[in-house]
N, C-alpha and C. Protein backbone atom coordinates (compact mmCIF):
# COMPACT_ATOMS: atom_id res chain seq x y z
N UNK A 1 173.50 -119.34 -42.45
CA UNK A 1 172.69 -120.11 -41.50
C UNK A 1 173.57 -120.57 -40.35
N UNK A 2 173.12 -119.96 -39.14
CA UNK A 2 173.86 -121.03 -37.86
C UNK A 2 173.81 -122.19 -37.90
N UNK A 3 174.07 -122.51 -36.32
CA UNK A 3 174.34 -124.21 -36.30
C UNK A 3 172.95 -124.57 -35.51
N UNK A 4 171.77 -123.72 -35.83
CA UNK A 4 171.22 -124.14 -34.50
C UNK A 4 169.77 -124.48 -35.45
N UNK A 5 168.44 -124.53 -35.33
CA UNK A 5 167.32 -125.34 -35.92
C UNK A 5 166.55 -123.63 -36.54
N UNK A 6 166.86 -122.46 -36.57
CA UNK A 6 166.48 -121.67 -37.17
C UNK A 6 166.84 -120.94 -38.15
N UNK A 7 166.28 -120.70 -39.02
CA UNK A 7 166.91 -120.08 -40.43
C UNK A 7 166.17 -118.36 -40.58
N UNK A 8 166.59 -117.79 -40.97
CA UNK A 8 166.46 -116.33 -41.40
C UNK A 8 165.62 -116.59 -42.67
N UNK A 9 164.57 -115.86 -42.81
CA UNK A 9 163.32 -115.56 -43.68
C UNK A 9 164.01 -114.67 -44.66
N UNK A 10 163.81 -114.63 -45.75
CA UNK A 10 164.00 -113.49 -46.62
C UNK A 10 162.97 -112.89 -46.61
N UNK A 11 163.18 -111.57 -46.61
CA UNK A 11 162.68 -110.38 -46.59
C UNK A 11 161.39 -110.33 -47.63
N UNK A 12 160.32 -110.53 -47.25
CA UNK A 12 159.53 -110.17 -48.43
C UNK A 12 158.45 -111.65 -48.87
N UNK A 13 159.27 -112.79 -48.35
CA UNK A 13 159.25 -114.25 -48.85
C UNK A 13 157.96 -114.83 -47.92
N UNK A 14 157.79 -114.20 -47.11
CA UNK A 14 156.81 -114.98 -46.49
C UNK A 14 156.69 -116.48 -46.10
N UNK A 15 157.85 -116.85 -45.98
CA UNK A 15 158.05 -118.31 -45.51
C UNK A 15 158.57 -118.75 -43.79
N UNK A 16 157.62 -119.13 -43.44
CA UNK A 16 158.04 -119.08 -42.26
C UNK A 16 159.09 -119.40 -42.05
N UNK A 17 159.60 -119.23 -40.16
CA UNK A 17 161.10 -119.35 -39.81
C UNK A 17 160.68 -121.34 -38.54
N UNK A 18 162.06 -121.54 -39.68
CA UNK A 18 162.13 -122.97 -39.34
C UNK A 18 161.85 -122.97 -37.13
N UNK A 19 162.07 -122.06 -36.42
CA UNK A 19 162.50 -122.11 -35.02
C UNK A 19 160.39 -121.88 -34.80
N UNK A 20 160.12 -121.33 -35.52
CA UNK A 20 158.37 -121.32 -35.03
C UNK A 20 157.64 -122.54 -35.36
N UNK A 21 157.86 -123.19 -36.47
CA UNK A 21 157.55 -124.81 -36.25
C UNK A 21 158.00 -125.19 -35.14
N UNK A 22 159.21 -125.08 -34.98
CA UNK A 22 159.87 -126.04 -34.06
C UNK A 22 159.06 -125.97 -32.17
N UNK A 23 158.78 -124.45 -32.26
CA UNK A 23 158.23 -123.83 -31.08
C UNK A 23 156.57 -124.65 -31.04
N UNK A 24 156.03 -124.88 -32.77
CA UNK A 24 154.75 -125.28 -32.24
C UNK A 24 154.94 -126.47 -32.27
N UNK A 25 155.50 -127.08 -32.74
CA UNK A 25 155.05 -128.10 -32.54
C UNK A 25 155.97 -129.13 -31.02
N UNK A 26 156.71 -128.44 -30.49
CA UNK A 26 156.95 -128.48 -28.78
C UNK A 26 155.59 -128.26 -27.69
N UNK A 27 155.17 -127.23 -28.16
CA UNK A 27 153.73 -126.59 -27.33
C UNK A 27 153.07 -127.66 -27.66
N UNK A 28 152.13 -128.38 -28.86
CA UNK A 28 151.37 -128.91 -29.08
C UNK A 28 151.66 -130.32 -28.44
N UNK A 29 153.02 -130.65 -28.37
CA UNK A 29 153.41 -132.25 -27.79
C UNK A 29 153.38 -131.86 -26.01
N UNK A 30 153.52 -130.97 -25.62
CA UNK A 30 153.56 -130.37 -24.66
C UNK A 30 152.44 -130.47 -23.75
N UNK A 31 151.15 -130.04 -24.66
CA UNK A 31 149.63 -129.90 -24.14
C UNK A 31 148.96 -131.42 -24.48
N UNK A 32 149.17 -132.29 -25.45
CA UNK A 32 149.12 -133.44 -25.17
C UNK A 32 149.66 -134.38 -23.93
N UNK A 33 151.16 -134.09 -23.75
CA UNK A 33 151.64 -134.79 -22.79
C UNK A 33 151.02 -134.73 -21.23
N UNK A 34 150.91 -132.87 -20.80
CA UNK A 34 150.28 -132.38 -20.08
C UNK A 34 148.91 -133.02 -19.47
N UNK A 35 147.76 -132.96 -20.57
CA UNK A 35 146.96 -133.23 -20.37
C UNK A 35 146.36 -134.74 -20.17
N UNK A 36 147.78 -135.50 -20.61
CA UNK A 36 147.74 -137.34 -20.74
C UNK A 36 147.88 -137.63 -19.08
N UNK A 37 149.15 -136.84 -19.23
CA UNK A 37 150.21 -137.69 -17.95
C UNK A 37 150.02 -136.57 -16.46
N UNK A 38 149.64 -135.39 -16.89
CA UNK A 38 149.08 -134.66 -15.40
C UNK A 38 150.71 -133.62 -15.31
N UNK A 39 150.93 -132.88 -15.10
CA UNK A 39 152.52 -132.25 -14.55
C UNK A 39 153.22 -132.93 -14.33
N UNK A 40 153.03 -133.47 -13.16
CA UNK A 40 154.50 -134.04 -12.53
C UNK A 40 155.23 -135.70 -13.40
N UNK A 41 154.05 -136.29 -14.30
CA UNK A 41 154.69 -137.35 -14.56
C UNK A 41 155.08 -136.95 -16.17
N UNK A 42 154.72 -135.97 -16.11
CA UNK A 42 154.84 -135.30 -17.77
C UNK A 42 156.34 -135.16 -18.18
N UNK A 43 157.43 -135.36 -18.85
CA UNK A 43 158.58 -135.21 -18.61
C UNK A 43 159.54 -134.65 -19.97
N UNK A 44 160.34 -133.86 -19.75
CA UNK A 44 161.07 -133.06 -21.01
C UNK A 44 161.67 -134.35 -22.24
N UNK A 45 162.01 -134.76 -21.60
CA UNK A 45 162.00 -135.99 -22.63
C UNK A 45 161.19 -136.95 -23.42
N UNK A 46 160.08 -137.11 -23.03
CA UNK A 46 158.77 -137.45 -23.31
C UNK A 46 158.06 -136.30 -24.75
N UNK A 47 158.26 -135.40 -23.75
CA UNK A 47 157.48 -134.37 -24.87
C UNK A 47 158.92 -134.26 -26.17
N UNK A 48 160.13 -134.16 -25.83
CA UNK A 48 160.83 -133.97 -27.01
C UNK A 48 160.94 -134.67 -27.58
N UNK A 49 160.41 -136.03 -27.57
CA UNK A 49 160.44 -136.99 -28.55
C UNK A 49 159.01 -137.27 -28.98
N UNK A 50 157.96 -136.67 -28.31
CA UNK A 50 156.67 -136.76 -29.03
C UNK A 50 156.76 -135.71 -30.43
N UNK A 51 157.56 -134.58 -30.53
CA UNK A 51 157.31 -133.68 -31.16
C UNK A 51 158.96 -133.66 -32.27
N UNK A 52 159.62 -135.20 -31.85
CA UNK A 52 160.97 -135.13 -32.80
C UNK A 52 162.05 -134.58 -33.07
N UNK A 53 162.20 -133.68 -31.74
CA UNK A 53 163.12 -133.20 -31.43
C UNK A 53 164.14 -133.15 -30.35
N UNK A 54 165.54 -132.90 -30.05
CA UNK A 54 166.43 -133.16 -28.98
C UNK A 54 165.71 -132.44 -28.05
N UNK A 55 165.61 -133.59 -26.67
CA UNK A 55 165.66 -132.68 -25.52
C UNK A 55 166.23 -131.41 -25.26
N UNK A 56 167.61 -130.92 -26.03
CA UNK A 56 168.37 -129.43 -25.19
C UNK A 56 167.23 -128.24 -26.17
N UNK A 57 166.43 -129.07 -27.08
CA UNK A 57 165.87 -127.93 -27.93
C UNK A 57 164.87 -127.14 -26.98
N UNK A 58 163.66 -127.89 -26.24
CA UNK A 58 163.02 -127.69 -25.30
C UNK A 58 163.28 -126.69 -24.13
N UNK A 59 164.89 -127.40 -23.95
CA UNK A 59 165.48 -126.48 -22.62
C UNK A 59 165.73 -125.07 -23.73
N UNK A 60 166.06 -124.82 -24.11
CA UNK A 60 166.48 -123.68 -25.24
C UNK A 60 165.59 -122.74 -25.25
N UNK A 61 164.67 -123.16 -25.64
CA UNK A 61 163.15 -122.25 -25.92
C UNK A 61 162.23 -121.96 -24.79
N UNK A 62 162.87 -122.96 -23.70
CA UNK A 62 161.72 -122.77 -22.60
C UNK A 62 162.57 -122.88 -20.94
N UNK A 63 163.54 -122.76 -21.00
CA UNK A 63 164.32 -122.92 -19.81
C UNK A 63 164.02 -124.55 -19.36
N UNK A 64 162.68 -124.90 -18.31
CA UNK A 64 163.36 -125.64 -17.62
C UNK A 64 161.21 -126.26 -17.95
N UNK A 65 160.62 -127.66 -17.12
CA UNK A 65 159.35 -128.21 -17.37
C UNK A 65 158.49 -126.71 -16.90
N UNK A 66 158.61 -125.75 -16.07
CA UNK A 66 157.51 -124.69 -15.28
C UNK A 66 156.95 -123.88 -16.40
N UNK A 67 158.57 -123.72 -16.95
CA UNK A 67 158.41 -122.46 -18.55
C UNK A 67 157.67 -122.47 -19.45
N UNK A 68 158.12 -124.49 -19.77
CA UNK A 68 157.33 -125.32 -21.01
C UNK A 68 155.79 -125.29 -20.53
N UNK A 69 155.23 -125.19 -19.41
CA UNK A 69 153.73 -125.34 -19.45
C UNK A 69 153.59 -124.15 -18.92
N UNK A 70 154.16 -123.48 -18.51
CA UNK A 70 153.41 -121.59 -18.92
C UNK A 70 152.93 -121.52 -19.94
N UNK A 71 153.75 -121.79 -20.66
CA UNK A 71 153.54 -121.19 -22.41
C UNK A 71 152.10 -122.29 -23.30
N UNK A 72 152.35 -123.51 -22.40
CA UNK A 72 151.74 -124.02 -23.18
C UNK A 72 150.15 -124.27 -22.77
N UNK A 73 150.32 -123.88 -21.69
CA UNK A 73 148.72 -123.67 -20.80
C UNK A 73 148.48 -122.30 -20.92
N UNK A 74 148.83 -120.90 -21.39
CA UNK A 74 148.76 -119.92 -22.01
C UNK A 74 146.85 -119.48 -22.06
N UNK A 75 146.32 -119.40 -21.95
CA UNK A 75 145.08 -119.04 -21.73
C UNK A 75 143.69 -118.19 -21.60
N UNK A 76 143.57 -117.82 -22.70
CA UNK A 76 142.58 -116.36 -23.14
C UNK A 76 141.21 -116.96 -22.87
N UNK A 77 140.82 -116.59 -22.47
CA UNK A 77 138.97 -117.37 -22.41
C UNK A 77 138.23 -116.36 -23.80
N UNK A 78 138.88 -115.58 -23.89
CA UNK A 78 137.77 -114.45 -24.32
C UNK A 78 136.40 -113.80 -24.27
N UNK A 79 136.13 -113.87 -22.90
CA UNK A 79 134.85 -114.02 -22.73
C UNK A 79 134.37 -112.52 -22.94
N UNK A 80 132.99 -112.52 -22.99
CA UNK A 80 132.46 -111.23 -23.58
C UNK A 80 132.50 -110.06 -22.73
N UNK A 81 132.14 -109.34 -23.23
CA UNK A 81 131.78 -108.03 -22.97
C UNK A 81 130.21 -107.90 -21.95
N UNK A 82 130.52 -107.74 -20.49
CA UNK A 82 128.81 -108.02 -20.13
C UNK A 82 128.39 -106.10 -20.08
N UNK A 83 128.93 -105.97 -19.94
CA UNK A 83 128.62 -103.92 -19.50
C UNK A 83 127.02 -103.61 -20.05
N UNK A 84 126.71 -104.37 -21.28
CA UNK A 84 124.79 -103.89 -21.67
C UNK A 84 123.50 -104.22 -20.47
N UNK A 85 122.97 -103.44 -20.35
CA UNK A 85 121.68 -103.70 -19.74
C UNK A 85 121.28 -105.54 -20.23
N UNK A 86 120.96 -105.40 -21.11
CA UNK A 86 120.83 -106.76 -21.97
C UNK A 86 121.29 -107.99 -21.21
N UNK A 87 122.41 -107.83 -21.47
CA UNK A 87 123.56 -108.68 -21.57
C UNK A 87 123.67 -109.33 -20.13
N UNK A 88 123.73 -108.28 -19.17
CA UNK A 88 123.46 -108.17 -17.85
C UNK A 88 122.45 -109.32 -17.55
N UNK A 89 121.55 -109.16 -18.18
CA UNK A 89 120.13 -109.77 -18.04
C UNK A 89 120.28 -111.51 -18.43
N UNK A 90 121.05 -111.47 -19.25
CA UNK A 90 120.98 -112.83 -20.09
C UNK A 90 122.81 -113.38 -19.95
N UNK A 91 123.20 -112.25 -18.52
CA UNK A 91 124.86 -113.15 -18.14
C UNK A 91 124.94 -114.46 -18.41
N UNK A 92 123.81 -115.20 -17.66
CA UNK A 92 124.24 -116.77 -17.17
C UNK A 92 124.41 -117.69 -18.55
N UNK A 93 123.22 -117.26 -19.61
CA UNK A 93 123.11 -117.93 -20.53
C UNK A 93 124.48 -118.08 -21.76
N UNK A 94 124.61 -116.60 -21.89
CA UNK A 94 125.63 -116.34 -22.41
C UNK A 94 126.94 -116.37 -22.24
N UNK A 95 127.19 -116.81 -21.34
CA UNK A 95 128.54 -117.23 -20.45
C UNK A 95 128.50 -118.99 -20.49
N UNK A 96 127.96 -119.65 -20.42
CA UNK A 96 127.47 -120.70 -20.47
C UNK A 96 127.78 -121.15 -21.84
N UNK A 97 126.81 -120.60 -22.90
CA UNK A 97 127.31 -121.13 -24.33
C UNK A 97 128.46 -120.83 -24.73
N UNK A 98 129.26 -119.61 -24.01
CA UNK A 98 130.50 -119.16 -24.40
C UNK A 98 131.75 -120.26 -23.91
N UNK A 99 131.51 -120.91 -23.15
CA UNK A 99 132.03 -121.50 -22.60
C UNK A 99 132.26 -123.35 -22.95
N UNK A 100 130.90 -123.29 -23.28
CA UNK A 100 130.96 -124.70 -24.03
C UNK A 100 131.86 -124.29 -25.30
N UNK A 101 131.53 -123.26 -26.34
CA UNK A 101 132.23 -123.35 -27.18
C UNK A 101 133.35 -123.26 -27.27
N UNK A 102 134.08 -122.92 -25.87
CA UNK A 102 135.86 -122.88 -25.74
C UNK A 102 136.17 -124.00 -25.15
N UNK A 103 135.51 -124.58 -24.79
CA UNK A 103 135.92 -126.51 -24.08
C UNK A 103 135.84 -127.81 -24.93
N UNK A 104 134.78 -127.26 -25.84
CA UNK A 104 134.84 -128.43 -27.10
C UNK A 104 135.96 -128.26 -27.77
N UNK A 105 136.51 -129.89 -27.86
CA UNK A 105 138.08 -129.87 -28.03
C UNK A 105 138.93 -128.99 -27.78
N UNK A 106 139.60 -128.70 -27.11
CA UNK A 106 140.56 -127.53 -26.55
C UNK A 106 140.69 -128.12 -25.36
N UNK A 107 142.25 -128.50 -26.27
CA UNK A 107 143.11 -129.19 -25.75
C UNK A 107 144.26 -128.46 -24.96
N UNK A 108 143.93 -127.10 -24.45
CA UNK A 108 144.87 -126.22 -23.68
C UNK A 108 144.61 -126.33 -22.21
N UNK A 109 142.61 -126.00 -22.53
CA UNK A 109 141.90 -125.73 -21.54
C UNK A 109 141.74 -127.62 -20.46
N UNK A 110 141.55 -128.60 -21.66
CA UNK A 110 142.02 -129.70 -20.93
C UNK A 110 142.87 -129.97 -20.02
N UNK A 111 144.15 -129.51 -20.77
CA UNK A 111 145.27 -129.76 -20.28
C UNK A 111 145.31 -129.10 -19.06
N UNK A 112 145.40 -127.91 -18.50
CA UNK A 112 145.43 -126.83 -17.88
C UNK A 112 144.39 -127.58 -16.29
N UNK A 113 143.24 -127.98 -16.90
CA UNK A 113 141.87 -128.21 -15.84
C UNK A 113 142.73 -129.27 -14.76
N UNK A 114 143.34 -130.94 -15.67
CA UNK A 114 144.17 -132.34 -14.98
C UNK A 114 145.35 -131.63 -13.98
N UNK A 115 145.59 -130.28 -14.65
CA UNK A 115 147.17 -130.15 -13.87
C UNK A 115 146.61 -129.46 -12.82
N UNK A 116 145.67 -128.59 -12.89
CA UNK A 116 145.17 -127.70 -12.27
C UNK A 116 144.84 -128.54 -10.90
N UNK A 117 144.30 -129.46 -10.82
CA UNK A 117 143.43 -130.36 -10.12
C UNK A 117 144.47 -130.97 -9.07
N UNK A 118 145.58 -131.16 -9.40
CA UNK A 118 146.78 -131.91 -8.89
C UNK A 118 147.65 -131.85 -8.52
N UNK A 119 148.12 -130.26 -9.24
CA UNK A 119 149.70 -129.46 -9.27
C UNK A 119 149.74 -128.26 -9.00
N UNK A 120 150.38 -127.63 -7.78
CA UNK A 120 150.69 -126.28 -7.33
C UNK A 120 150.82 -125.37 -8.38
N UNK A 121 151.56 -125.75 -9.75
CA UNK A 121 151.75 -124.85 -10.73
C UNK A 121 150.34 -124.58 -11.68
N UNK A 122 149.93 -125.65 -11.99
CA UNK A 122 148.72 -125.59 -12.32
C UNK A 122 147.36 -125.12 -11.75
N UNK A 123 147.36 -125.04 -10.51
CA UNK A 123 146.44 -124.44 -9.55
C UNK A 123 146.70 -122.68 -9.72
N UNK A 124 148.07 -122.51 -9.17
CA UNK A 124 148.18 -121.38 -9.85
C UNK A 124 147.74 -120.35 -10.99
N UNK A 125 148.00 -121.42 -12.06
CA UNK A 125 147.73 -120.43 -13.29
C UNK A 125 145.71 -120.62 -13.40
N UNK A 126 145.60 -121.53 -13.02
CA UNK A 126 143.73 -121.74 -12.69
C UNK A 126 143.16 -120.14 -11.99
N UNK A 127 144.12 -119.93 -10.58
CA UNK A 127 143.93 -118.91 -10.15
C UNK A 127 144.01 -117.72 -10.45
N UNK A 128 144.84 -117.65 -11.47
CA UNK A 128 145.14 -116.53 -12.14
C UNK A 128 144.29 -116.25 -12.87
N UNK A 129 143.61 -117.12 -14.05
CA UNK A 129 142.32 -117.40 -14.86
C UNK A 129 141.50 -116.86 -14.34
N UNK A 130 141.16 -117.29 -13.20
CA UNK A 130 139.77 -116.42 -12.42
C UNK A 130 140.20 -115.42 -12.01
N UNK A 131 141.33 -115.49 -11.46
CA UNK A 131 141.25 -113.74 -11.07
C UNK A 131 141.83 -112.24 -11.97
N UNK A 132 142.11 -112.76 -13.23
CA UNK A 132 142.86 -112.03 -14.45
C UNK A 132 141.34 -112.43 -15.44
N UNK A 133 140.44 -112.69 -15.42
CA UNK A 133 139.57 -112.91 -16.76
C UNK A 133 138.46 -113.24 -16.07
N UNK A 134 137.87 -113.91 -14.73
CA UNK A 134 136.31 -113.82 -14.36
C UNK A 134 136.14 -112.84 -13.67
N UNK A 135 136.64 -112.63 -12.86
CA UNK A 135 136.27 -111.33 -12.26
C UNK A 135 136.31 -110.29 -12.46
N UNK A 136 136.81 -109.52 -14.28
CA UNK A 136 135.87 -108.24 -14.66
C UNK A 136 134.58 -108.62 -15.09
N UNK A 137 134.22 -109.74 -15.38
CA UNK A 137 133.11 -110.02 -15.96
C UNK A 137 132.16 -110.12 -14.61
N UNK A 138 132.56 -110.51 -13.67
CA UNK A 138 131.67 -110.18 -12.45
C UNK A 138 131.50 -109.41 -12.33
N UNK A 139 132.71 -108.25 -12.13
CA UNK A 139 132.16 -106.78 -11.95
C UNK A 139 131.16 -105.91 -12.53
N UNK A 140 131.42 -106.74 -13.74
CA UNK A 140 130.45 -105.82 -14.69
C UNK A 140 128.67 -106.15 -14.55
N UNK A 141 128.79 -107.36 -14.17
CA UNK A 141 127.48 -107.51 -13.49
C UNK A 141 126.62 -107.68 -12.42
N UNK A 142 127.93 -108.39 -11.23
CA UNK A 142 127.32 -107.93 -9.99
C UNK A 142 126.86 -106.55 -9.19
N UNK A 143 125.58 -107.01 -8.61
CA UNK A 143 124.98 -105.76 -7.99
C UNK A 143 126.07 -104.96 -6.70
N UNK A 144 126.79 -105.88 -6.13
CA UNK A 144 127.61 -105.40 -4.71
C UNK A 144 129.01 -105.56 -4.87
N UNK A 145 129.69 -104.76 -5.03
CA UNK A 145 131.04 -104.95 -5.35
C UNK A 145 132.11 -105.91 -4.50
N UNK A 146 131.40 -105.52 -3.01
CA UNK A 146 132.54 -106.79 -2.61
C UNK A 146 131.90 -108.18 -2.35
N UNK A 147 130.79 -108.15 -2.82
CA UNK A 147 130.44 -110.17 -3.44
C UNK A 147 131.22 -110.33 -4.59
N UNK A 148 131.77 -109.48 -5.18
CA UNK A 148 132.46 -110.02 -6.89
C UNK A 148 133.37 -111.23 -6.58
N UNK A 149 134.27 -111.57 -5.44
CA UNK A 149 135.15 -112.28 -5.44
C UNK A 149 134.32 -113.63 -5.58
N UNK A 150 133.55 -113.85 -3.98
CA UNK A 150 132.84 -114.89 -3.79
C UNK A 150 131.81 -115.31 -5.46
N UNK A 151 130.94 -114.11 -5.92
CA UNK A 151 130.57 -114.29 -7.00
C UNK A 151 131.05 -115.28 -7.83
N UNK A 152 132.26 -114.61 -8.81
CA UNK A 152 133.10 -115.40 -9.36
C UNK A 152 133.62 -116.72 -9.23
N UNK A 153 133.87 -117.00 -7.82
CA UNK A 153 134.52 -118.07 -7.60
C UNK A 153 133.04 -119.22 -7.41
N UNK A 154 131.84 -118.91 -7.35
CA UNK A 154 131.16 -119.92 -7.40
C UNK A 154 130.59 -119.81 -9.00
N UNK A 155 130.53 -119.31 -9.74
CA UNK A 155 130.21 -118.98 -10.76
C UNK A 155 131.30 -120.27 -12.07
N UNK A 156 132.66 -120.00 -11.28
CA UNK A 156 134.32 -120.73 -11.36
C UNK A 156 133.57 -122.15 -11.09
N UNK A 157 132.75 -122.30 -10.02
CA UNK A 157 132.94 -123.78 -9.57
C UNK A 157 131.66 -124.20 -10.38
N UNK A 158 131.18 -124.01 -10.89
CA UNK A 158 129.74 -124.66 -11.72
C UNK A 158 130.64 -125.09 -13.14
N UNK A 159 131.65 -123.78 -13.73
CA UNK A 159 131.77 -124.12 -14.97
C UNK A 159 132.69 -125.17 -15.10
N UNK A 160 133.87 -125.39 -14.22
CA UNK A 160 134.63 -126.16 -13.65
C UNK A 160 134.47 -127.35 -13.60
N UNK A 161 133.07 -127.69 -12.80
CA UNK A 161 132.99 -128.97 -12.67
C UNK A 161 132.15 -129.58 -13.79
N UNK A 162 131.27 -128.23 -14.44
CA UNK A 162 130.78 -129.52 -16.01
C UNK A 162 131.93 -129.69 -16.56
N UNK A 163 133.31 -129.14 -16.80
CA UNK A 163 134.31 -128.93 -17.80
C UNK A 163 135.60 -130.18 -17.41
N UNK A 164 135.35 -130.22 -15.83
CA UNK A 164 135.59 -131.56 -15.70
C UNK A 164 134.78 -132.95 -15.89
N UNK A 165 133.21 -133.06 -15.26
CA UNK A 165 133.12 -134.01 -15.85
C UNK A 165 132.79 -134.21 -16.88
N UNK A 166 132.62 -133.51 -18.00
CA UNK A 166 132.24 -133.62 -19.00
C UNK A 166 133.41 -134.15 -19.73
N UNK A 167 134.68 -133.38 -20.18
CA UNK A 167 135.92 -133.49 -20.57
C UNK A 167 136.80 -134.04 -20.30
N UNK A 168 136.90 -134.35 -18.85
CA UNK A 168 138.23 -134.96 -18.15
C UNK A 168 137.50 -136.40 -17.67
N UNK A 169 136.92 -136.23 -16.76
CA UNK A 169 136.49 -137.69 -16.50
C UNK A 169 135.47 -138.47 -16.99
N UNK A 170 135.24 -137.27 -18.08
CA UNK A 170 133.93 -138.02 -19.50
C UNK A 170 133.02 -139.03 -18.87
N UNK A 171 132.43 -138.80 -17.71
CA UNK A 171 131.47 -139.00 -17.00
C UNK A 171 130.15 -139.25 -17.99
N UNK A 172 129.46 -140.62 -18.59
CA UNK A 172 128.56 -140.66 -19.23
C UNK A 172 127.21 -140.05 -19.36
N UNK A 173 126.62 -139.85 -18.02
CA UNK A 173 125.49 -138.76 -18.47
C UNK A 173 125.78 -137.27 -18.13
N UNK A 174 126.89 -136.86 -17.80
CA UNK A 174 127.34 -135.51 -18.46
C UNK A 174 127.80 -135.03 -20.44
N UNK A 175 128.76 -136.42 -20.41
CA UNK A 175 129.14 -136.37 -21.46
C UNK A 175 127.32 -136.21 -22.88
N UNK A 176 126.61 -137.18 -22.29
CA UNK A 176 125.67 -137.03 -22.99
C UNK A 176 124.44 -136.05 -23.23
N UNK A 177 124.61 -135.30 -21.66
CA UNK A 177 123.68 -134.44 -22.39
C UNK A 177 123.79 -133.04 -23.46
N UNK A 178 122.62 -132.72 -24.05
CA UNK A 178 122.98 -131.91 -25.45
C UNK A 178 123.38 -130.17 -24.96
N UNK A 179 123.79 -129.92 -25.78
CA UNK A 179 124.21 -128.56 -25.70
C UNK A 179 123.18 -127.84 -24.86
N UNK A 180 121.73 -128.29 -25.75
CA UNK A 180 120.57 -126.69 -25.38
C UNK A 180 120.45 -127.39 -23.61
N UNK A 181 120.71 -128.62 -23.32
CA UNK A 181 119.84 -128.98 -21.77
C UNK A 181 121.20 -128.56 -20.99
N UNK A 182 122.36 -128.62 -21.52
CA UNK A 182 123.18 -127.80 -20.36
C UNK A 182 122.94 -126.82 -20.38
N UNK A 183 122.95 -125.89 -21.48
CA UNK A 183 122.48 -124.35 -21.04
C UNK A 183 121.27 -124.33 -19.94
N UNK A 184 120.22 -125.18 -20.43
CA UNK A 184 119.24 -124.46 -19.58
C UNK A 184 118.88 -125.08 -18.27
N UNK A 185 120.02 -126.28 -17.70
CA UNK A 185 120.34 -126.52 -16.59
C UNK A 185 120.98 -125.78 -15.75
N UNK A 186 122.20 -125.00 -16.42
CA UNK A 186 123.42 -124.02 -15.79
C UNK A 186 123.09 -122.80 -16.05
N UNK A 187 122.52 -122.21 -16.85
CA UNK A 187 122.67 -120.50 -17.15
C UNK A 187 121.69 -120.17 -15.98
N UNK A 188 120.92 -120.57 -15.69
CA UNK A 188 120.23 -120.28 -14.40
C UNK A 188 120.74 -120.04 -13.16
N UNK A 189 121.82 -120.71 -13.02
CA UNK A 189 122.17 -120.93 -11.73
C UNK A 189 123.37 -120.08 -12.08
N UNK A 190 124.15 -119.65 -13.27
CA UNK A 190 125.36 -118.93 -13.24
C UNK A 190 124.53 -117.49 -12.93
N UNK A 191 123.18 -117.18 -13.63
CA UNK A 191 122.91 -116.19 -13.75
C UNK A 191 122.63 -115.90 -12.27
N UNK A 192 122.02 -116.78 -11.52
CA UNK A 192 121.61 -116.15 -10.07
C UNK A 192 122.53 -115.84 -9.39
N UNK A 193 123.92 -116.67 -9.40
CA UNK A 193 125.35 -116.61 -8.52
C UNK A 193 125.71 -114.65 -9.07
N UNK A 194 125.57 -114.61 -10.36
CA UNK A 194 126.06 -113.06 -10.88
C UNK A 194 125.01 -111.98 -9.90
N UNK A 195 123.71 -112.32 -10.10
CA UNK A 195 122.37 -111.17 -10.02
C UNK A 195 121.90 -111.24 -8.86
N UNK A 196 121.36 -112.16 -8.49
CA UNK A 196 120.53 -111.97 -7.33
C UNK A 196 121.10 -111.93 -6.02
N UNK A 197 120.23 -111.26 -5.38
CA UNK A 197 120.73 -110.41 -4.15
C UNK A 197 121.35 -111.52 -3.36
N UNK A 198 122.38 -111.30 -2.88
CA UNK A 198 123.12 -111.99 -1.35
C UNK A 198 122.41 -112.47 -0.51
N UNK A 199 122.67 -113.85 0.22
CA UNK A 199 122.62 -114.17 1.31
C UNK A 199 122.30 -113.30 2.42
């Protein structure tokens, strides 16, 4: 064993390696801190003692604060597959519930939205989000190929702002209304931003 916080697995043993705790549970103090204190007041020291470990461990695994919230704002939406006739048909709705179900608690997508809102780095990776993960899903359903951008990006700003006030500034009659009345407040309006003809 080195001198350093990771140990070698035996072969076969299935026990994890002491340096991947150590990795999650940095990320996880990471996306808390993130999402508490915003980027810039968020600080390597802060998070290495939320998660019980020396500050140089942090720098180690993640270079420098930009690295530590790459990794830890990291970000798959997984959103579906629209390519069916169907599907096409019923975008707004289905994008909509897909979406609530990745914002209830998820604490990445939290985190990610406060920094996003405030911080060049965080704006960034927001941008990337939409333009690496909404906009095949536009493509796949908008009628005119070069509305996909505009598409998307208003499509971006509906889900955005329930996901803020709902989550971030827990705004009371957002926060309260039920699952089925946001869908059938928003899937309408995501679906028309996807389908219906242009301006």
């Amino acid at each position: 064993m080195n001198g350093g916080d990771s140990t070698l697995t035996v072969p076969g043993s299935g026990a994890p390696r002491r340096s991947d705790a150590t990795r999650g549970a940095i990320l996880a103090a990471a996306r808390e801190r993130f999402a508490t204190d915003g980027y810039e007041r968020a600080t390597i020291r802060a998070i290495a003692k939320d998660a019980n470990i020396d500050p140089s461990m942090v720098m180690r695994y993640y270079g420098n604060k930009e690295g530590l919230f790459a990794a830890a704002v990291a970000v798959d939406l997984r959103l579906p597959d629209m390519s069916g006739a169907d599907r096409r048909r019923e975008a707004g709705r289905i994008l909509v519930e897909h979406f609530l179900d990745m914002w209830e608690d998820n604490e990445v997508l939290t985190a990610l939205l406060r920094v996003g809102a405030t911080n060049r780095a965080g704006a960034e990776r927001m941008q990337g989000v939409l333009r690496d993960q909404l906009l095949p899903v536009a493509r796949q359903v908008c009628p005119d190929p070069e509305q996909v951008p505009a598409r998307a990006a208003l499509m971006a700003s509906q889900l955005l702002g329930l996901a803020l006030t709902r989550y971030v500034l827990r705004m009371p009659p957002t926060v309260e209304l039920t699952r089925a009345e946001i869908v059938a407040w928003l899937a309408p309006t995501i679906q028309r931003y996807l389908t219906a003809p242009g301006p």
